[in-house]
N, C-alpha and C. Protein backbone atom coordinates (compact mmCIF):
# COMPACT_ATOMS: atom_id res chain seq x y z
N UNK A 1 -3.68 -17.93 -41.24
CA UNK A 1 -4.91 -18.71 -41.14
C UNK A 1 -5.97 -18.05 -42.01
N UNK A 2 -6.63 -18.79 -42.69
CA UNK A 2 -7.56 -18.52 -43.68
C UNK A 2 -8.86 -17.28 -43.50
N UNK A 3 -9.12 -17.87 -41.99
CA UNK A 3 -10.27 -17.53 -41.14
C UNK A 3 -9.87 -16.15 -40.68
N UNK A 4 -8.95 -15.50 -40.48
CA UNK A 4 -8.29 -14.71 -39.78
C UNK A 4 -8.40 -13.46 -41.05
N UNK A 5 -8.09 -13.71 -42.44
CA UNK A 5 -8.03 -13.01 -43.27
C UNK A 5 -9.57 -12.42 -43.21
N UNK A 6 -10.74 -13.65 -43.49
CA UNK A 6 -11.89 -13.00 -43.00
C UNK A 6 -12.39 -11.75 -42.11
N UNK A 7 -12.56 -10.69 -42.37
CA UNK A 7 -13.93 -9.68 -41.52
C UNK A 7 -14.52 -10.70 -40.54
N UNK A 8 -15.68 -11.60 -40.94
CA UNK A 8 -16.39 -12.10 -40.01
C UNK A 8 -15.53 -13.66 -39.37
N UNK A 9 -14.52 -13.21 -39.02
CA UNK A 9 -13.75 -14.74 -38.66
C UNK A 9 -14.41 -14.67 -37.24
N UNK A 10 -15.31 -14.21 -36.74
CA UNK A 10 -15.58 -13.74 -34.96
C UNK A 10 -16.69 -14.93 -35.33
N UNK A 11 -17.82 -14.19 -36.11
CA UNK A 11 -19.07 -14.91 -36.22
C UNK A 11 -19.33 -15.66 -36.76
N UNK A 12 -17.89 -16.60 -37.67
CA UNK A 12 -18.17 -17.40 -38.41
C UNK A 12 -17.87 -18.77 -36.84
N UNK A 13 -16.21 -18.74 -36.48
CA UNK A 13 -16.09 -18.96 -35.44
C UNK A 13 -17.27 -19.82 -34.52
N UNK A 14 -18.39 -17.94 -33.96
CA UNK A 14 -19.30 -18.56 -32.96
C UNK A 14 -20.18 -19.30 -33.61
N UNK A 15 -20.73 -19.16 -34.52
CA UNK A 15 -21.88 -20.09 -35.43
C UNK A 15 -21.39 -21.90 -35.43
N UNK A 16 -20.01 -21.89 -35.43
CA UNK A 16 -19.30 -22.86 -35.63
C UNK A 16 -19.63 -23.63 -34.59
N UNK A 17 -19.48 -22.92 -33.11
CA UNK A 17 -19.27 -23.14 -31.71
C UNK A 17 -20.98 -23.84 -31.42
N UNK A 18 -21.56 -22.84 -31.97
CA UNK A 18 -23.17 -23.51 -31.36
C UNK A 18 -23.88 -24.44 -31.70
N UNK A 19 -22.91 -24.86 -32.89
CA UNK A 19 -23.84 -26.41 -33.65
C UNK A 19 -22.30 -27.39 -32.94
N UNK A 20 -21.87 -27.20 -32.74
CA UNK A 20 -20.92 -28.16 -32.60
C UNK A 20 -21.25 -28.76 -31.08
N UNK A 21 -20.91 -30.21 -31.00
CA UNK A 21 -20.87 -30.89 -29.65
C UNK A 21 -19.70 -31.38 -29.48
N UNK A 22 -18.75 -32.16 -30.02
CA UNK A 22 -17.37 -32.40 -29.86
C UNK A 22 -16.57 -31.75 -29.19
N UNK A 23 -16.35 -31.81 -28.10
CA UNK A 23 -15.39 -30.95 -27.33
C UNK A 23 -14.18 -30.68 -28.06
N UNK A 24 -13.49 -31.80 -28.59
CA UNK A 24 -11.96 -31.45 -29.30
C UNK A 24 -12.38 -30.74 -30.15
N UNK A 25 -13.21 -30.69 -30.86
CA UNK A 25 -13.62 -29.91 -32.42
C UNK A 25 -13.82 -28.04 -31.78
N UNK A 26 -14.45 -28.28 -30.22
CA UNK A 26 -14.54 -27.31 -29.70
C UNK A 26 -13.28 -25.73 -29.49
N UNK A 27 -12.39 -26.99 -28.55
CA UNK A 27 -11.25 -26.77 -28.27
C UNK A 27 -10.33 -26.50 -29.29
N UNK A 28 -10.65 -26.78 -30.58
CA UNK A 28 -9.92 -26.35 -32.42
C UNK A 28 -10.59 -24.95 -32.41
N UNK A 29 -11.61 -24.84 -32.24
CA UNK A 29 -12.38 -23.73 -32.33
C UNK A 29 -11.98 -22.68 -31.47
N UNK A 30 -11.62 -22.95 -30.14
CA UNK A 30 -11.55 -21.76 -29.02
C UNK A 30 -9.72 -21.58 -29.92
N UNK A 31 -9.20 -22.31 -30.36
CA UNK A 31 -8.02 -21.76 -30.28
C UNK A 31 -7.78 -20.93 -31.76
N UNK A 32 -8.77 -21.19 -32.74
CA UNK A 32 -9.19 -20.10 -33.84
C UNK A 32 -9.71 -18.89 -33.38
N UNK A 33 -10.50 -18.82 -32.25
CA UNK A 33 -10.80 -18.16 -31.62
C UNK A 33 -9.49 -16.96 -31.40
N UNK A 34 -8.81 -17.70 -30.76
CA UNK A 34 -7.40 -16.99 -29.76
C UNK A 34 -6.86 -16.55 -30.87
N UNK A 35 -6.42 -16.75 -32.23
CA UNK A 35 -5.69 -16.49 -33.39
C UNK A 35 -6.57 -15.76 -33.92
N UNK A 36 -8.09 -15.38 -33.96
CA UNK A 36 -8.39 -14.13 -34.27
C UNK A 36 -8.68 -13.49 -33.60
N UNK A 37 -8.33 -13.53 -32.48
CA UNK A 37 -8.49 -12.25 -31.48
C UNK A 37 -9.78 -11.65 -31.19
N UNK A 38 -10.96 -12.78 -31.34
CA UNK A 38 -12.18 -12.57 -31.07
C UNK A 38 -13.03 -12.82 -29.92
N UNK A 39 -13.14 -11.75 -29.30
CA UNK A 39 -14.26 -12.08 -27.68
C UNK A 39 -15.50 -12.40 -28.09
N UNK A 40 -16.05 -12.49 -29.21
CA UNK A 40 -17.49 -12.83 -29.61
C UNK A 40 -16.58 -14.41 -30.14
N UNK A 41 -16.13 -14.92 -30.83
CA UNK A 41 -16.12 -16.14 -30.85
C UNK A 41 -15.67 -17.20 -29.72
N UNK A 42 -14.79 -16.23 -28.95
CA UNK A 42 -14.22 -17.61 -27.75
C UNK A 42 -15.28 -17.21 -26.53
N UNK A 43 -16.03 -16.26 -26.34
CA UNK A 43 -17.00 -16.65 -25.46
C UNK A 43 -17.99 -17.70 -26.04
N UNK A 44 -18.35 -17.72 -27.36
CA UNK A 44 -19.17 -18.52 -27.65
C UNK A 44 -18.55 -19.97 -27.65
N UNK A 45 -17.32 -19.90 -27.70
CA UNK A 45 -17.18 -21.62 -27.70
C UNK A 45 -16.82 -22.09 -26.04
N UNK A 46 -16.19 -21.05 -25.33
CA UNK A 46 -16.39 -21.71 -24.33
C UNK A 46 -17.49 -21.63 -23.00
N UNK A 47 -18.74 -20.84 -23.77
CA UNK A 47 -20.24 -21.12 -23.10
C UNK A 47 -20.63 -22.87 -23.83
N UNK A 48 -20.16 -23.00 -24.86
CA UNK A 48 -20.51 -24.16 -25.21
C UNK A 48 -19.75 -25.29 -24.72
N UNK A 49 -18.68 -25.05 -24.39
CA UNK A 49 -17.63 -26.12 -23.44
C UNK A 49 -17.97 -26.06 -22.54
N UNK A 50 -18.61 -25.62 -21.88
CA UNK A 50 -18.73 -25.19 -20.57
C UNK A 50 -20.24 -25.95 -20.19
N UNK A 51 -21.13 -25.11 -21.15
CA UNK A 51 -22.33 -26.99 -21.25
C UNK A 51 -22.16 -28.02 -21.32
N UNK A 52 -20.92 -28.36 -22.15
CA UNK A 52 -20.42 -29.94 -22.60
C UNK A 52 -19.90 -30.41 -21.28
N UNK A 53 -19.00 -29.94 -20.36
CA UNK A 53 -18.55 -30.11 -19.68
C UNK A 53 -18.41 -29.23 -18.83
N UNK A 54 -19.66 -29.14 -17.64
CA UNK A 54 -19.59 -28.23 -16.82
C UNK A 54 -18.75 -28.65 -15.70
N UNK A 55 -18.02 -27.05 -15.34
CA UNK A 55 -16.27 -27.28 -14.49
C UNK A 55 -15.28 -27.05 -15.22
N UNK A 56 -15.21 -27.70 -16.67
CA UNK A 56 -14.06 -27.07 -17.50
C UNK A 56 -13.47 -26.13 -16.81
N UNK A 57 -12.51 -26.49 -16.53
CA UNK A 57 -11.23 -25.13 -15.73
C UNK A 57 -11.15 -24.34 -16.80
N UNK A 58 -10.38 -24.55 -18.36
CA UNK A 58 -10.18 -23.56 -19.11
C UNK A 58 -11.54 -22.83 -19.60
N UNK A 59 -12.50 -23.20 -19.63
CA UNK A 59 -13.78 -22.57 -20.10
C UNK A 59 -14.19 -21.47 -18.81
N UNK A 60 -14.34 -22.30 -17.76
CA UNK A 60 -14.65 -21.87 -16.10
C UNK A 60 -13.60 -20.17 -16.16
N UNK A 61 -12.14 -20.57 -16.28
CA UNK A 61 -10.93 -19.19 -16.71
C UNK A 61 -12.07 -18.48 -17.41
N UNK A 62 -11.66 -18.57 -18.65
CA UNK A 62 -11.97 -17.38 -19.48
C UNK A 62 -13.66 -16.66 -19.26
N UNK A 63 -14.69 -17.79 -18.70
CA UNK A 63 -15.75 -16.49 -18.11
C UNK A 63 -15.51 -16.17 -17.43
N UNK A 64 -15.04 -16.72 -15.92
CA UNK A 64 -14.62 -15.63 -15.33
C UNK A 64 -14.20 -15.13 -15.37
N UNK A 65 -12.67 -14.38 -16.13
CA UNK A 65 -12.22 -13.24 -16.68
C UNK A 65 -13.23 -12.22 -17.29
N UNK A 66 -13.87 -12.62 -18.26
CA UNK A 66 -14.75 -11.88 -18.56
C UNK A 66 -15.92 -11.02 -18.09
N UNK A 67 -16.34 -12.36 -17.16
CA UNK A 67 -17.18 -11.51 -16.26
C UNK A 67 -16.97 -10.58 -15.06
N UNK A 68 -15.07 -11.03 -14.68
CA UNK A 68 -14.57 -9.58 -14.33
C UNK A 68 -14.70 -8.68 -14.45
N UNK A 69 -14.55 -8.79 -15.87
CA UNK A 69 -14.05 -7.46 -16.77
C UNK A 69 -14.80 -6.45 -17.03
N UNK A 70 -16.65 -7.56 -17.16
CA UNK A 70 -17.65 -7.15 -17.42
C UNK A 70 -18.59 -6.20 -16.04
N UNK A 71 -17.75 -6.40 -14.56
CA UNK A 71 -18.88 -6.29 -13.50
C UNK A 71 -19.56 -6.97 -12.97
N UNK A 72 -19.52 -8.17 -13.71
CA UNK A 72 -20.60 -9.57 -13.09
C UNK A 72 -19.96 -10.37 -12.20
N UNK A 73 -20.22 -9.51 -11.11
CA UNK A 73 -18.97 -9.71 -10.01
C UNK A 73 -19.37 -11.51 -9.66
N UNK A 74 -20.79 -12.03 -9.12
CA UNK A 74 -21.10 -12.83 -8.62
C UNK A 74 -21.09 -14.02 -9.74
N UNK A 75 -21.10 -13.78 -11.10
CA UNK A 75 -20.67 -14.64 -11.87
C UNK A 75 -19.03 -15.00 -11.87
N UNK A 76 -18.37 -14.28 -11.89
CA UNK A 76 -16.74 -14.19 -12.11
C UNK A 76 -16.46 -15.10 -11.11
N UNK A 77 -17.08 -14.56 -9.83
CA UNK A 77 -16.52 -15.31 -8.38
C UNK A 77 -16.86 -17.16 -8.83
N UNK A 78 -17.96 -17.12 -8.91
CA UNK A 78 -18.35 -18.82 -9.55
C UNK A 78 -17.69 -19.78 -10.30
N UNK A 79 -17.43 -18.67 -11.32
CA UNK A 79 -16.35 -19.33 -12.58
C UNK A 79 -14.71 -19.68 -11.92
N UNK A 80 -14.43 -18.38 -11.40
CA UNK A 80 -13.14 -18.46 -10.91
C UNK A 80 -12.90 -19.64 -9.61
N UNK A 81 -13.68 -19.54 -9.00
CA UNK A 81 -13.68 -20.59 -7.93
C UNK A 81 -13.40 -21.82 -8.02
N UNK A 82 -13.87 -22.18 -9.33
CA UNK A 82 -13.63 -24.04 -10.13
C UNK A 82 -12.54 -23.67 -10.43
N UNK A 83 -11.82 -22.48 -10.37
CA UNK A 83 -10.39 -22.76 -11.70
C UNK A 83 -9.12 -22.46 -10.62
N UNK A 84 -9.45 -21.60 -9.64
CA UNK A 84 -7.85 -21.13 -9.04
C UNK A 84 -7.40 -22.12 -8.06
N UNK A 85 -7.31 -23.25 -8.11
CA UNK A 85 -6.75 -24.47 -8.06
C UNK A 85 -6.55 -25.59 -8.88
N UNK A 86 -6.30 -24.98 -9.73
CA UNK A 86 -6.48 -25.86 -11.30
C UNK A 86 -5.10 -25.22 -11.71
N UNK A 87 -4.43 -26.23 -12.76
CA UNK A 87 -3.45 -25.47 -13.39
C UNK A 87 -3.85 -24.41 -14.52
N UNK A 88 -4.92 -24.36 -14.13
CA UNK A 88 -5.56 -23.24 -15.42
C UNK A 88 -5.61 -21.32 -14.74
N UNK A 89 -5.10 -21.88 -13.53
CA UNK A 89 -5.43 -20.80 -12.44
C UNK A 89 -3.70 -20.14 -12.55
N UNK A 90 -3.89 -19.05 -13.75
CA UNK A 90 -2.60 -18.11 -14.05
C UNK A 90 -2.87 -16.78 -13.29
N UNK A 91 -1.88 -15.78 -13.36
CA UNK A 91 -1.68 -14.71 -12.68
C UNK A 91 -2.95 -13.79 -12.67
N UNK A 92 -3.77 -13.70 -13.67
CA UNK A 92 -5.15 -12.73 -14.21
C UNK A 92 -5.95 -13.90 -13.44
N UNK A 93 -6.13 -14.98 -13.54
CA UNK A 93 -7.61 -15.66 -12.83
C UNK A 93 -7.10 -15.28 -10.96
N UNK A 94 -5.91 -15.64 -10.85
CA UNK A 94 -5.85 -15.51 -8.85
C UNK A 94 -5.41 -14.14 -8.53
N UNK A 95 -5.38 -13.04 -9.69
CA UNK A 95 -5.66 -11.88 -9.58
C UNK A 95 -7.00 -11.16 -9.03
N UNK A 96 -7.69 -11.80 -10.26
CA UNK A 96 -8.77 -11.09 -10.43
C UNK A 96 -9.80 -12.07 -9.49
N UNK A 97 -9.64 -13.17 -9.09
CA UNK A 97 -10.50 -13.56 -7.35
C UNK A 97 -9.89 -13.01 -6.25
N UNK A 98 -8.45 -12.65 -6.04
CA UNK A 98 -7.95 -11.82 -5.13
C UNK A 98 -9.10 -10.68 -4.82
N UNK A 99 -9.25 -9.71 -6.25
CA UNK A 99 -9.73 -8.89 -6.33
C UNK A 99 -11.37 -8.68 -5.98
N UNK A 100 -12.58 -9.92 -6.35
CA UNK A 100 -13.45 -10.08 -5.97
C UNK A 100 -12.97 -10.47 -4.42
N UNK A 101 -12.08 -11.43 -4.04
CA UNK A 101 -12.80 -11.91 -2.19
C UNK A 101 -12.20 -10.23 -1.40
N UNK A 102 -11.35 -9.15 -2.32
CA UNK A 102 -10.99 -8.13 -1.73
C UNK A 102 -12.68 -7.79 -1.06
N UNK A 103 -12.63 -7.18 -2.37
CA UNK A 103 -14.00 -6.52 -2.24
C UNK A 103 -15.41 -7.16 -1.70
N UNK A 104 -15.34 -8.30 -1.14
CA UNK A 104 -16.45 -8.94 -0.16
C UNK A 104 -15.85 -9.27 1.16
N UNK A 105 -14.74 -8.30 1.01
CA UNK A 105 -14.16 -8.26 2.81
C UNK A 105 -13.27 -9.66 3.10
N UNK A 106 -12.70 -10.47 2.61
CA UNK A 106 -12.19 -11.35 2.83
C UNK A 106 -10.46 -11.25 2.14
N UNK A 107 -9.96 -10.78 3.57
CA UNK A 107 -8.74 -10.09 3.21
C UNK A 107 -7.57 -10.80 3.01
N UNK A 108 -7.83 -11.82 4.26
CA UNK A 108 -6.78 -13.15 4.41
C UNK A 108 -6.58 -14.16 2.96
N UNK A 109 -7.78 -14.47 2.14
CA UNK A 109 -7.99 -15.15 1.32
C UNK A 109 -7.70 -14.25 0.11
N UNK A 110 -7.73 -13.23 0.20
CA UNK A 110 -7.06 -12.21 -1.06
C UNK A 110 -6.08 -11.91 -1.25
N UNK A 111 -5.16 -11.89 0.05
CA UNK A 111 -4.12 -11.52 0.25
C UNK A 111 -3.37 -13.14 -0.29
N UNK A 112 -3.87 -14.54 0.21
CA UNK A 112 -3.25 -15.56 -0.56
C UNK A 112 -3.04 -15.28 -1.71
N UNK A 113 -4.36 -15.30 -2.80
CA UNK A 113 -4.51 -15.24 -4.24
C UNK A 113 -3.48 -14.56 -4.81
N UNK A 114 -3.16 -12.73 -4.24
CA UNK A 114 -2.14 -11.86 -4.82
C UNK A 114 -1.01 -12.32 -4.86
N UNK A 115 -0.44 -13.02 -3.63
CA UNK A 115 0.74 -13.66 -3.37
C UNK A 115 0.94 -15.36 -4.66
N UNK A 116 0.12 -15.73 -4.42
CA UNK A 116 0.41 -17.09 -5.75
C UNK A 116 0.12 -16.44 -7.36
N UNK A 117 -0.44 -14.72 -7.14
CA UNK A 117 -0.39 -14.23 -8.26
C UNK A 117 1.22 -13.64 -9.16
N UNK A 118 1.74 -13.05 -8.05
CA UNK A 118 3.04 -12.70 -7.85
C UNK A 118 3.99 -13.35 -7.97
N UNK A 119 3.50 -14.56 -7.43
CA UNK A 119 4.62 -16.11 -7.51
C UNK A 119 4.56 -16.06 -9.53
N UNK A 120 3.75 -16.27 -9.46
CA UNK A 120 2.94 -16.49 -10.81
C UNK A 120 4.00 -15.80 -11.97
N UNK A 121 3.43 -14.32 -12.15
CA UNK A 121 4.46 -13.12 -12.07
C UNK A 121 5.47 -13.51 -12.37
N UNK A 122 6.56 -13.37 -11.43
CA UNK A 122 7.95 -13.46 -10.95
C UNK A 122 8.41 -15.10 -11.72
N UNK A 123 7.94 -15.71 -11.90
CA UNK A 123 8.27 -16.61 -12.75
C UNK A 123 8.00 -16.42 -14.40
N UNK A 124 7.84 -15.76 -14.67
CA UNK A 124 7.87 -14.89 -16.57
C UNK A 124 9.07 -14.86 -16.45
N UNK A 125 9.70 -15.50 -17.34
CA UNK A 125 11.02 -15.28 -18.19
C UNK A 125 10.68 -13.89 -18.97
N UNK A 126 11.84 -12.97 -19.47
CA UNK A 126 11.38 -11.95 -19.75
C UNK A 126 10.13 -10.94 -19.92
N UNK A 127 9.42 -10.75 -18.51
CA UNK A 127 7.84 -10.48 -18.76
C UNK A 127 7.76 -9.00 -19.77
N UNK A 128 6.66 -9.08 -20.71
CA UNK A 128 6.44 -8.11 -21.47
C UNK A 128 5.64 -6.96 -20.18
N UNK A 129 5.96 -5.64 -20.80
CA UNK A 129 5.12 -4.65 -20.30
C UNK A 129 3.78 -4.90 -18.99
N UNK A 130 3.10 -5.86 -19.89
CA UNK A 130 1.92 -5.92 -19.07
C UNK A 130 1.88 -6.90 -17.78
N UNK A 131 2.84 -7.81 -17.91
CA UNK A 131 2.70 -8.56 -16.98
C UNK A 131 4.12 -7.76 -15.86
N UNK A 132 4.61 -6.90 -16.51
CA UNK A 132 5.49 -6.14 -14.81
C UNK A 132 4.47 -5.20 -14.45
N UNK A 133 4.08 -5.01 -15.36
CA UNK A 133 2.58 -3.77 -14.90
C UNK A 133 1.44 -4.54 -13.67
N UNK A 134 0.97 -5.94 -14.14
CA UNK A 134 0.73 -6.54 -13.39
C UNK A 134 1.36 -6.97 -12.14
N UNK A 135 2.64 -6.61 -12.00
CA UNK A 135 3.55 -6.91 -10.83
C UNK A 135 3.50 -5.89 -9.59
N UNK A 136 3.18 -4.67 -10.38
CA UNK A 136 3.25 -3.48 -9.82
C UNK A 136 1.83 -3.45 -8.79
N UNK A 137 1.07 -3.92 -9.78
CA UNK A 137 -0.29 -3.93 -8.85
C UNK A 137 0.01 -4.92 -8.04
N UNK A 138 0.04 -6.05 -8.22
CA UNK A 138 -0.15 -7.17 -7.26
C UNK A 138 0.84 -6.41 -5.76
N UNK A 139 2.09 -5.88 -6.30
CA UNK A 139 2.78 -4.92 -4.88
C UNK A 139 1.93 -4.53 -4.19
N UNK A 140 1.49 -3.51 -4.95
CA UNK A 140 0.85 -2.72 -4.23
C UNK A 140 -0.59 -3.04 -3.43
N UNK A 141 -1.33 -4.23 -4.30
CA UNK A 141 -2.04 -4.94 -3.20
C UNK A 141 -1.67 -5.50 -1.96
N UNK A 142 -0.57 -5.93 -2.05
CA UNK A 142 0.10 -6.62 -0.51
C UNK A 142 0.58 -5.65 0.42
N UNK A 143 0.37 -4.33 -0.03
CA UNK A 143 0.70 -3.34 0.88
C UNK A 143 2.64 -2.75 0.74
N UNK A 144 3.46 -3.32 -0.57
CA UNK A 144 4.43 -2.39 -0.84
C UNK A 144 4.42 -1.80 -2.25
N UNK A 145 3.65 -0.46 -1.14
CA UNK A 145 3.39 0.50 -2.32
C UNK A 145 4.72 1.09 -3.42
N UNK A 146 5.78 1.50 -2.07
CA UNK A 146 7.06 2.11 -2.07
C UNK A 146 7.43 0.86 -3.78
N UNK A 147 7.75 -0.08 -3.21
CA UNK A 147 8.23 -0.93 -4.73
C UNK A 147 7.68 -0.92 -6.19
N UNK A 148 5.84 -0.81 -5.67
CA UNK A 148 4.85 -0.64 -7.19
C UNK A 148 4.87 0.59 -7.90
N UNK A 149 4.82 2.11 -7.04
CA UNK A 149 5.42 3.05 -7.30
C UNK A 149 6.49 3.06 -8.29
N UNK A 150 8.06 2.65 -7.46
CA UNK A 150 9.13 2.58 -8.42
C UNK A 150 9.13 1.78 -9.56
N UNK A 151 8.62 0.45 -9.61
CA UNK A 151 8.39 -0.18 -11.02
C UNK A 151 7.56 0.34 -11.78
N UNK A 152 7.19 1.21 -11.33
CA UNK A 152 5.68 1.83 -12.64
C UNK A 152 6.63 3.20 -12.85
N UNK A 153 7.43 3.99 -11.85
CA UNK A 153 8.08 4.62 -12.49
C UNK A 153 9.57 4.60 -13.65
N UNK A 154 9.75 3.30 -13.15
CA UNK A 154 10.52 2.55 -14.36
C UNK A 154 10.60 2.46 -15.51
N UNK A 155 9.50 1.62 -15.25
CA UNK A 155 8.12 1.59 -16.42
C UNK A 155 8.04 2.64 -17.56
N UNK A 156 7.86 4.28 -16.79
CA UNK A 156 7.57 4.65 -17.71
C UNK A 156 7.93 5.37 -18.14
N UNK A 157 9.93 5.32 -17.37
CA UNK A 157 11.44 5.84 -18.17
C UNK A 157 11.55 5.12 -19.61
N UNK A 158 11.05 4.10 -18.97
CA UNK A 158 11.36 3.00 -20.86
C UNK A 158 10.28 3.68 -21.60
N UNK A 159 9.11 3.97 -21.31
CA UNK A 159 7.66 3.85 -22.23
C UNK A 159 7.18 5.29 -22.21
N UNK A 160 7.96 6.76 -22.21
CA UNK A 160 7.29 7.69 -21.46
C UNK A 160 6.08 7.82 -22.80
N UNK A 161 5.71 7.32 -23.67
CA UNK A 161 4.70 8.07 -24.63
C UNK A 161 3.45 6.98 -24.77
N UNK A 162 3.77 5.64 -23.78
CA UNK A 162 2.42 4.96 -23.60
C UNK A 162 1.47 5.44 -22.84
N UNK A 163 0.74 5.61 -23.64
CA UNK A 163 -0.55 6.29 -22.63
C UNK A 163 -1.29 5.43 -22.18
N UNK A 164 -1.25 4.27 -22.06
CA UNK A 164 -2.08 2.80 -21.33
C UNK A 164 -1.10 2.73 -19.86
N UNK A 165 0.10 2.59 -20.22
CA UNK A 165 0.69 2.87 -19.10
C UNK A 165 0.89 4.12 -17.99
N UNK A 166 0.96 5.24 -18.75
CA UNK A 166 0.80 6.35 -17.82
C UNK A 166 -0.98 6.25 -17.24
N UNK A 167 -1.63 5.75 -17.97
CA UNK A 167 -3.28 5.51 -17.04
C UNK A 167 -2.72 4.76 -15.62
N UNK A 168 -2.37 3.42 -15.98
CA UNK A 168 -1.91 2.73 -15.31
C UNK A 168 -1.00 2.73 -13.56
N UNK A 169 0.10 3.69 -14.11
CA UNK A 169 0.78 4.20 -13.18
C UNK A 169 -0.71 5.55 -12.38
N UNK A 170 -0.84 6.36 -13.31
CA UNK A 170 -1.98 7.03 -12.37
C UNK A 170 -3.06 6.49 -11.92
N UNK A 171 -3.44 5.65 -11.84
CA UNK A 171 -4.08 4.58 -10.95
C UNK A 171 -3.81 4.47 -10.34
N UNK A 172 -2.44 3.40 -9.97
CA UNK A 172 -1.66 3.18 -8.86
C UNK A 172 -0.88 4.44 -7.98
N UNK A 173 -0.92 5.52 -8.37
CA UNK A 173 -0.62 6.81 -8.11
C UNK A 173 -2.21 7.31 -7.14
N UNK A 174 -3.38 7.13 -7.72
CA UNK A 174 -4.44 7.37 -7.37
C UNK A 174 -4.56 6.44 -5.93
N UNK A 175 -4.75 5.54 -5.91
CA UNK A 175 -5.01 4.20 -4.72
C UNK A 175 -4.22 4.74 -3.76
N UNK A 176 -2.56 5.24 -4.12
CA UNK A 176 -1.75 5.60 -2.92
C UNK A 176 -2.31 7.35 -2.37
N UNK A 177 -3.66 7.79 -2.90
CA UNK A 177 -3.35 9.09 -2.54
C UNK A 177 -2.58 10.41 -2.84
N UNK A 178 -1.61 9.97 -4.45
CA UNK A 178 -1.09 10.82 -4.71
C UNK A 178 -1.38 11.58 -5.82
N UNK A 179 -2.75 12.53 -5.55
CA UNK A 179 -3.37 12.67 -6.70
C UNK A 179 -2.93 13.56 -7.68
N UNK A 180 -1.61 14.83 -6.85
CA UNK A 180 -0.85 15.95 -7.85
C UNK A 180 -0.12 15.12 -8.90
N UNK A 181 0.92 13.79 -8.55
CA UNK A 181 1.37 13.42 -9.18
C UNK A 181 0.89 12.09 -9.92
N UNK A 182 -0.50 12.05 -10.21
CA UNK A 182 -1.45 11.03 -10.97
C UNK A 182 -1.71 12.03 -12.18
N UNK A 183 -1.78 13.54 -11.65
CA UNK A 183 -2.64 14.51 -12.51
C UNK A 183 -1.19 14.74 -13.64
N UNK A 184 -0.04 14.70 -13.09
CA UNK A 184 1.23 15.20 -13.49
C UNK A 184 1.73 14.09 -14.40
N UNK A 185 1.52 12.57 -13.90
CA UNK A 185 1.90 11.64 -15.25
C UNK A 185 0.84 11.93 -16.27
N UNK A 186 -0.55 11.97 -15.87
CA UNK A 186 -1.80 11.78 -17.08
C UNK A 186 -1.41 12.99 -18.10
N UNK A 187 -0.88 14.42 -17.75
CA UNK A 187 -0.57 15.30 -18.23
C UNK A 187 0.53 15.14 -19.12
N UNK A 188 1.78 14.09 -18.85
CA UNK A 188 2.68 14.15 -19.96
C UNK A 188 4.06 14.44 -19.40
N UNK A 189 4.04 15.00 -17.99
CA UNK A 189 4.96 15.50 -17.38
C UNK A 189 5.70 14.79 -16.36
């Protein structure tokens, strides 16, 4: 793609996004977006989808992901709320509201989300790295640690020199309390 060869394919992108009203022209845009791998252009087109058509499930997704990602806890929850009954509502959106209604005490309703996250999950035909990594957590949210443990130590028989993953596993090493052997993967050992 032409745009992609570009340095500024991000900001050419969002400039694109803010004069534009056409949703389809939009939706050309968010997916130039996705092919250059730009968080400054696909937030900008889908704040602008998201005016055009407020509710957009796929627009509604991706801020709230973001504003996950970002801390903006009470935004994320908003966004996500229009979407995790939507077919737009994949393993990261009923993850990551799992994860907000966790943390506002609503355990029953988190504990759903993880579980249709998992469903989610477990249906990847060959899942790459990140989405068994994602498996591991979602375990270990439902309370089997014993299983998230062993898949992250799996994990990182195949991968021992990823260091995204050894974070990863010591995380989930961390949450269970096992902090000698969080200190012992981060170390290399």
């Amino acid at each position: 793609m032409a745009l992609k060869r570009l340095g500024d394919a991000g900001r050419i992108i969002a400039a694109r996004a803010e004069a534009e009203t056409d949703v389809a022209r939009l939706r050309m845009l968010a997916r130039q977006g996705h092919e250059a791998d730009s968080k400054l252009a696909l937030n900008a087109v889908y704040r602008r989808i998201a005016r055009q058509i407020p509710g957009d499930p796929e627009s509604e997704r991706w801020l709230g992901l973001q504003d996950f990602a970002g801390g903006r806890i009470g935004l994320a929850r908003r966004h996500l709320a229009q979407v995790v009954n939507t077919p737009f509502a994949d393993h990261e959106a009923n993850s990551a509201y799992g994860e907000i209604l966790q943390q506002a005490g609503e355990r029953d309703a988190a504990r759903f989300h993880f579980r249709r996250a998992l469903e989610q999950v477990d249906a990847v035909p060959d899942p790459p790295v990140s989405v068994r990594v994602a498996r591991a957590q979602l375990l270990n949210r439902l309370g089997e640690s014993g299983r998230a443990l062993a898949l992250m130590a799996a994990l990182l028989e195949e991968r021992p020199a990823d260091p995204g993953l050894r974070a990863d596993y010591a995380n989930l090493l961390m949450d269970n309390k096992q902090y000698d052997q969080a200190r012992r993967i981060l170390a290399g050992r």
